[in-house]
C-alpha atoms as a PDB file:
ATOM      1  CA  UNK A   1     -12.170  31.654  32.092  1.00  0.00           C
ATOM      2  CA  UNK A   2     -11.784  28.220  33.505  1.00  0.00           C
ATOM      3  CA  UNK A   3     -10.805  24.891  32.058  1.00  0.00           C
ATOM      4  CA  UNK A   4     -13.191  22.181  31.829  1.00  0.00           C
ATOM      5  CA  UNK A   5     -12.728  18.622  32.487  1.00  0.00           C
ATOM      6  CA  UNK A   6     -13.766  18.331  28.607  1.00  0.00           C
ATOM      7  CA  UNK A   7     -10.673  20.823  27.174  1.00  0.00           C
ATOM      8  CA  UNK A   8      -8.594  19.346  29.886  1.00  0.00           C
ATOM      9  CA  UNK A   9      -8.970  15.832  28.724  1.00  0.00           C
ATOM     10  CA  UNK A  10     -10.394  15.074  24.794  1.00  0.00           C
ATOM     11  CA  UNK A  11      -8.544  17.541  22.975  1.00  0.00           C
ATOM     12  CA  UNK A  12      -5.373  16.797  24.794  1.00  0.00           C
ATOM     13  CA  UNK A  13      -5.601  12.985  23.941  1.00  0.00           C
ATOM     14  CA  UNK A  14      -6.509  13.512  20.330  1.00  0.00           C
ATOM     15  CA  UNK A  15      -3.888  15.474  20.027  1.00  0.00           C
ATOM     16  CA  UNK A  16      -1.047  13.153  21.332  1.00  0.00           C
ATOM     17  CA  UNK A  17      -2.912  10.045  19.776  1.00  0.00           C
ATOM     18  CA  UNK A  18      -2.637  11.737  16.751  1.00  0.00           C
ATOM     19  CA  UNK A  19       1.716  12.493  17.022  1.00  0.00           C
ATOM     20  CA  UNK A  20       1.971   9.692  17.766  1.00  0.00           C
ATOM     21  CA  UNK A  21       0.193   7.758  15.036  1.00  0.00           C
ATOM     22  CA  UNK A  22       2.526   9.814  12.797  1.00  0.00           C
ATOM     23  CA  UNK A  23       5.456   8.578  14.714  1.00  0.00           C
ATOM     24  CA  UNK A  24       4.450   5.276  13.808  1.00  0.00           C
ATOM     25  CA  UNK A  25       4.128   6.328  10.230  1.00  0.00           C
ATOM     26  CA  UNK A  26       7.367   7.543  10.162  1.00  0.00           C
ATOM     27  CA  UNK A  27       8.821   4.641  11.949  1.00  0.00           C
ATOM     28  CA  UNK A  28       7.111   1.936   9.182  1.00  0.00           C
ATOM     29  CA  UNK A  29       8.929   4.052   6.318  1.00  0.00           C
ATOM     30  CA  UNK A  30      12.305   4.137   8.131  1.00  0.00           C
ATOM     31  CA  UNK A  31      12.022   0.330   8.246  1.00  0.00           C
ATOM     32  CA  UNK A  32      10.924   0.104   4.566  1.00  0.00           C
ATOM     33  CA  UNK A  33      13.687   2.152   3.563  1.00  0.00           C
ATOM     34  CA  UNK A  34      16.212   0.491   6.007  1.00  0.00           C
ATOM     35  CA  UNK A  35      14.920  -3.162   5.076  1.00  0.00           C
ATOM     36  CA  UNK A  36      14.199  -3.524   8.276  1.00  0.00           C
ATOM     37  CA  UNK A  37      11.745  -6.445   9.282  1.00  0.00           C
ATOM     38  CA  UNK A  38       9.071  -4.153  11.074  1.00  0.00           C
ATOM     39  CA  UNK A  39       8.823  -6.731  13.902  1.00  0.00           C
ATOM     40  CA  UNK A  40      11.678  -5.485  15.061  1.00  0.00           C
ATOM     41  CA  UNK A  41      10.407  -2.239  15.995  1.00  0.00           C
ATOM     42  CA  UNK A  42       7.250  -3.300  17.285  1.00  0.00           C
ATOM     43  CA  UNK A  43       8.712  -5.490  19.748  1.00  0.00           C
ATOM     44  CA  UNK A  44      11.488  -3.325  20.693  1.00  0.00           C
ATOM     45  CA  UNK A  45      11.779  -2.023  24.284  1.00  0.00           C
ATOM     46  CA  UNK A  46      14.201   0.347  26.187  1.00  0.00           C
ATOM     47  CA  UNK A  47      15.386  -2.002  28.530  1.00  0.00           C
ATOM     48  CA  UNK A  48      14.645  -6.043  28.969  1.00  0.00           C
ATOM     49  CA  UNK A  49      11.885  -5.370  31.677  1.00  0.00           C
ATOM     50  CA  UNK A  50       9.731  -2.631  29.840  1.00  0.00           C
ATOM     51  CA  UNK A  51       7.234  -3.582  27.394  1.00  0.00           C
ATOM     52  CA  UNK A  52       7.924  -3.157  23.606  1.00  0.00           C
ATOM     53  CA  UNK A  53       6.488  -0.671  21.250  1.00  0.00           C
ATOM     54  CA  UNK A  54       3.188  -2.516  20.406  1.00  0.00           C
ATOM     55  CA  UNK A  55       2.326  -2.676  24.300  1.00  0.00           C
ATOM     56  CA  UNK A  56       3.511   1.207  24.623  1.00  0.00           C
ATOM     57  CA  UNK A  57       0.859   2.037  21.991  1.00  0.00           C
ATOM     58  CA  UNK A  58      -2.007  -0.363  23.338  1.00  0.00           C
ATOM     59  CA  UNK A  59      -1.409   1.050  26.737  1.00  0.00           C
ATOM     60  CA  UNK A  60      -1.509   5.091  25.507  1.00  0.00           C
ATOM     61  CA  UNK A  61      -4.706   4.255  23.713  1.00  0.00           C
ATOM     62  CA  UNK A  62      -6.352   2.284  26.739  1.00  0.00           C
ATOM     63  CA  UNK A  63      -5.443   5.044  29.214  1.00  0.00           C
ATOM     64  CA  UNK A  64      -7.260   7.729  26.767  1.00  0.00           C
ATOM     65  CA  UNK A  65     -10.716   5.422  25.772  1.00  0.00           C
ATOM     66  CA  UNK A  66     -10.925   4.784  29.963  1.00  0.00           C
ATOM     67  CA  UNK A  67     -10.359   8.286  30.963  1.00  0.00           C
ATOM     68  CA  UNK A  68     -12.935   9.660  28.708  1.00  0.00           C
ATOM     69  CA  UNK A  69     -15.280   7.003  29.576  1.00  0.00           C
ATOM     70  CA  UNK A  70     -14.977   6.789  33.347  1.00  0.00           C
ATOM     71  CA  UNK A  71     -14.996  10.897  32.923  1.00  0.00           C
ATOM     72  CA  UNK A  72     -18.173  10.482  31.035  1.00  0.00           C
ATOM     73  CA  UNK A  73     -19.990   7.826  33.375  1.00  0.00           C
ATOM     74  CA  UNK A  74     -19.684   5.430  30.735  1.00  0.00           C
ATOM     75  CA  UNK A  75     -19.010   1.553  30.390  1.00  0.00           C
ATOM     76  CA  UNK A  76     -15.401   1.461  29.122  1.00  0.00           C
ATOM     77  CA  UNK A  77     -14.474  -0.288  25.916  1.00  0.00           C
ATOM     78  CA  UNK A  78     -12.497  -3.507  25.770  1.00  0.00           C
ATOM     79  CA  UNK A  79     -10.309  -3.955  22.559  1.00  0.00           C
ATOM     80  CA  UNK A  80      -8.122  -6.930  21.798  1.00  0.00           C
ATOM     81  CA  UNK A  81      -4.869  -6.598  22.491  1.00  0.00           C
ATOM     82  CA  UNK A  82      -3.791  -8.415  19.334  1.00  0.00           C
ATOM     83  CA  UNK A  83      -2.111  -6.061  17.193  1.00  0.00           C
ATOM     84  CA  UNK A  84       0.780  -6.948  15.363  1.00  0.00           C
ATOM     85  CA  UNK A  85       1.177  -4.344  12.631  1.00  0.00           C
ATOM     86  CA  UNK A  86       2.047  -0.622  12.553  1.00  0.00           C
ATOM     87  CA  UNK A  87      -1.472  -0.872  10.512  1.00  0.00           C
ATOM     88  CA  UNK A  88      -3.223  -2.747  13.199  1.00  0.00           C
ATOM     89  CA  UNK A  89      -1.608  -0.227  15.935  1.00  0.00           C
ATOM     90  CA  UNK A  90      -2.894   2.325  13.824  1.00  0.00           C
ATOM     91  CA  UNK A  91      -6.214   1.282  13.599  1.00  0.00           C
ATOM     92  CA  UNK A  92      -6.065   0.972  17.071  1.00  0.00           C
ATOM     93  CA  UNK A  93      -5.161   5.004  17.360  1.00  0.00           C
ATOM     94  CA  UNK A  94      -8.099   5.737  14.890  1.00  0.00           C
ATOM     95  CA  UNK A  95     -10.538   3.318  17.065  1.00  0.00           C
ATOM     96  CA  UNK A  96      -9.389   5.127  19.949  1.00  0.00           C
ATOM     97  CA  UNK A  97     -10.050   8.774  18.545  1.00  0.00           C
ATOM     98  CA  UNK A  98     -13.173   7.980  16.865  1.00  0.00           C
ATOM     99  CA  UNK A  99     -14.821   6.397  20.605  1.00  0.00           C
ATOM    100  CA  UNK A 100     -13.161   9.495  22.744  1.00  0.00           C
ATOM    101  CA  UNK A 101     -14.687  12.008  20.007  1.00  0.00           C
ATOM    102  CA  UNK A 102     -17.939  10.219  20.638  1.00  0.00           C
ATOM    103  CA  UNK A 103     -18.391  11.431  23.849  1.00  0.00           C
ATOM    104  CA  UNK A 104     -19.267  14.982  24.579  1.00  0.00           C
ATOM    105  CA  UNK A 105     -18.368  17.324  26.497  1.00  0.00           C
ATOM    106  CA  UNK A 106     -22.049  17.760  28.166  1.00  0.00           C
ATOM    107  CA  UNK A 107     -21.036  13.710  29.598  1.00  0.00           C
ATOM    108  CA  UNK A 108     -17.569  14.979  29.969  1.00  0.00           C
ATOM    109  CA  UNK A 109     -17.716  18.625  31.440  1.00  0.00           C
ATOM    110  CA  UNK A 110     -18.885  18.352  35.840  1.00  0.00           C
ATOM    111  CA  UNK A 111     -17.135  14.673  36.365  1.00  0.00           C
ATOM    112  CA  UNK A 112     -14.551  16.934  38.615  1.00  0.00           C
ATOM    113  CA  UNK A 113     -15.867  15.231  41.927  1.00  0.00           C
ATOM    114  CA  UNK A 114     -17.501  11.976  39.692  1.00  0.00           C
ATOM    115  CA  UNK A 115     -16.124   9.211  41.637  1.00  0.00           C
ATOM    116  CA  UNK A 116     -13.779   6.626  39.376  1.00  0.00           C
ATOM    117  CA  UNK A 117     -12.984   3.252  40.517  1.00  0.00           C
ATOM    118  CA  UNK A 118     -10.948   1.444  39.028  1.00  0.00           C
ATOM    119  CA  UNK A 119     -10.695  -2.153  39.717  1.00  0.00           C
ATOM    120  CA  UNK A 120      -7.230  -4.078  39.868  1.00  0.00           C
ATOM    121  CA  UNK A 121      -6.392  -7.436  40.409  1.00  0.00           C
ATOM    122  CA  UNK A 122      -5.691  -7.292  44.002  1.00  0.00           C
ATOM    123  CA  UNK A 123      -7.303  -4.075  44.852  1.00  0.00           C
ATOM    124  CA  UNK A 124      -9.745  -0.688  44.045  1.00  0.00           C
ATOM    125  CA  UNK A 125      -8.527   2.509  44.022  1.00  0.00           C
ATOM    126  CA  UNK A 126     -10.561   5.546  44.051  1.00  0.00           C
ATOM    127  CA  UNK A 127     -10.638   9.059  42.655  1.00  0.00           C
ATOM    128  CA  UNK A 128     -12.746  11.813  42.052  1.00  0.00           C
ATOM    129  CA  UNK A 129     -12.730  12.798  38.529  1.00  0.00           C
ATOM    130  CA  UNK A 130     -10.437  15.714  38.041  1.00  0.00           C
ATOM    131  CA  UNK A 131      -7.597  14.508  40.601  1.00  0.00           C
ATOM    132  CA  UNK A 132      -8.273  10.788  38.070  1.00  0.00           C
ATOM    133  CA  UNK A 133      -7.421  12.745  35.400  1.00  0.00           C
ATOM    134  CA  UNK A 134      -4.343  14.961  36.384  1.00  0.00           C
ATOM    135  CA  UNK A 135      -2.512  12.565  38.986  1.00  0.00           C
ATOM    136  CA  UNK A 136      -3.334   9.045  37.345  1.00  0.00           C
ATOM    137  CA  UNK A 137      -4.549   9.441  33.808  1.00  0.00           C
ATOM    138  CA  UNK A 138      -2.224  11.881  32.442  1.00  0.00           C
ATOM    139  CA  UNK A 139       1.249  10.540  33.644  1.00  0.00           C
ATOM    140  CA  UNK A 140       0.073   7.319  32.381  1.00  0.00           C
ATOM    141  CA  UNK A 141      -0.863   8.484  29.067  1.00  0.00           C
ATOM    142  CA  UNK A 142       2.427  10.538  28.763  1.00  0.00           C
ATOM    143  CA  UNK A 143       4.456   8.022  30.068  1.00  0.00           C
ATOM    144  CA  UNK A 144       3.482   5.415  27.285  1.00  0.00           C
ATOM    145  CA  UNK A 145       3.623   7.972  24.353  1.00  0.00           C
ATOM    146  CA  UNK A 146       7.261   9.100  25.125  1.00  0.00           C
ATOM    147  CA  UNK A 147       8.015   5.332  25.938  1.00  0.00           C
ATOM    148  CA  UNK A 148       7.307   4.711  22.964  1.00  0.00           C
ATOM    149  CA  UNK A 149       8.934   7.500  20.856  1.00  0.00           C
ATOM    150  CA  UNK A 150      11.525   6.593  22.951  1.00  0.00           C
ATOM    151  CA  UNK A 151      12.081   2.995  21.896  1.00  0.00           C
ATOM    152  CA  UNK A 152      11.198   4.085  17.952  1.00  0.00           C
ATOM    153  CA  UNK A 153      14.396   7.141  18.403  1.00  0.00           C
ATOM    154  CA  UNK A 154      16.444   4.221  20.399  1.00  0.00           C
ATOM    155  CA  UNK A 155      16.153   2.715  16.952  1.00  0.00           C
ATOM    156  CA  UNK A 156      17.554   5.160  14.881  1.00  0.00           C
ATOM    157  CA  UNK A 157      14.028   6.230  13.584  1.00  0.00           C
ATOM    158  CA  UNK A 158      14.304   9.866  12.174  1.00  0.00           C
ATOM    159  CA  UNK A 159      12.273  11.236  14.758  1.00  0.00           C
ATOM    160  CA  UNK A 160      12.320  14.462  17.290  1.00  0.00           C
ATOM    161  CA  UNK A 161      10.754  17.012  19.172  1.00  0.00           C
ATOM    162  CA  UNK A 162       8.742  18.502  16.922  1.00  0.00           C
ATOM    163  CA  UNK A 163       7.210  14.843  16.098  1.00  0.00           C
ATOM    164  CA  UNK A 164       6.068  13.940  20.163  1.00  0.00           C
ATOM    165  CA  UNK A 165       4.533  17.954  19.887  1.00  0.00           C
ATOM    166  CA  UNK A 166       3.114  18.155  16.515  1.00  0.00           C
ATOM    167  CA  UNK A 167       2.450  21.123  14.413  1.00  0.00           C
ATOM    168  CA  UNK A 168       0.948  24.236  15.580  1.00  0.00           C
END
């Protein structure tokens, strides 16, 4: 049986969107119960030139929405980047989920060769849809979740493996 671009891509971001929104649940009740001014976690970063927390999450959540639209043939969605809040960032996740659970896998499944272009400031790069997703979209997306765990563990948050994998 193969994999299609659909179980390859959706479930896979719902999943980690979803660990990590508990992450950030655990993280606000570590800094309620540390009296800990939650700013400081959300702009916390692993090293001066990284991006802190809030960024971390914006980015994971933008890299899932575009994948599953571009995937899909679909205009992408723009959201503010104006969070400030472990409830804004998590209204953010649940935005996120609730567009890439929108679109199906009949717009999702056959994008393998669907070209994606994705325009940069100074240049385009192109892919075809399944070497999008695997080389570009997914270290991306992983890169940004465990940044962020990362910063959130940095910080003495009572977090671990089992949190970044979620229950089976």
């Amino acid at each position: 049986m193969s994999l299609s671009m659909y179980q390859a891509s959706v479930p896979v971001f719902v999943r980690l969107l979803g660990n990590l929104a508990e992450i950030l649940r655990k993280a606000e009740a570590d800094a309620d119960a540390r009296k800990i001014d939650a700013s400081v976690f959300l702009n916390a970063r692993l090293a001066p030139d990284m991006f802190p927390l809030v960024r971390q999450v914006q980015i994971a959540a933008d890299a899932a929405k575009s994948c599953a639209a571009n995937l899909a043939g679909l205009p992408v969605p723009s959201y503010p980047d104006d969070e400030t809040s472990f409830a804004e960032l998590q209204a953010r996740i649940a935005k996120t989920v609730d567009f890439i659970q929108g679109v199906s896998a009949e717009q999702i499944d056959g994008s393998e060769a669907r070209e994606i272009v994705l325009k940069r400031r100074d240049k385009e790069t192109r892919f075809l849809g399944q070497p999008y997703l695997l080389t570009y979209v997914y270290p991306n997306f992983f890169f940004h979740i465990t940044t962020a765990y990362d910063i959130l563990r940095h910080n003495g948050v009572q977090i671990g493996k089992r949190d970044y994998l979620g229950a089976f």
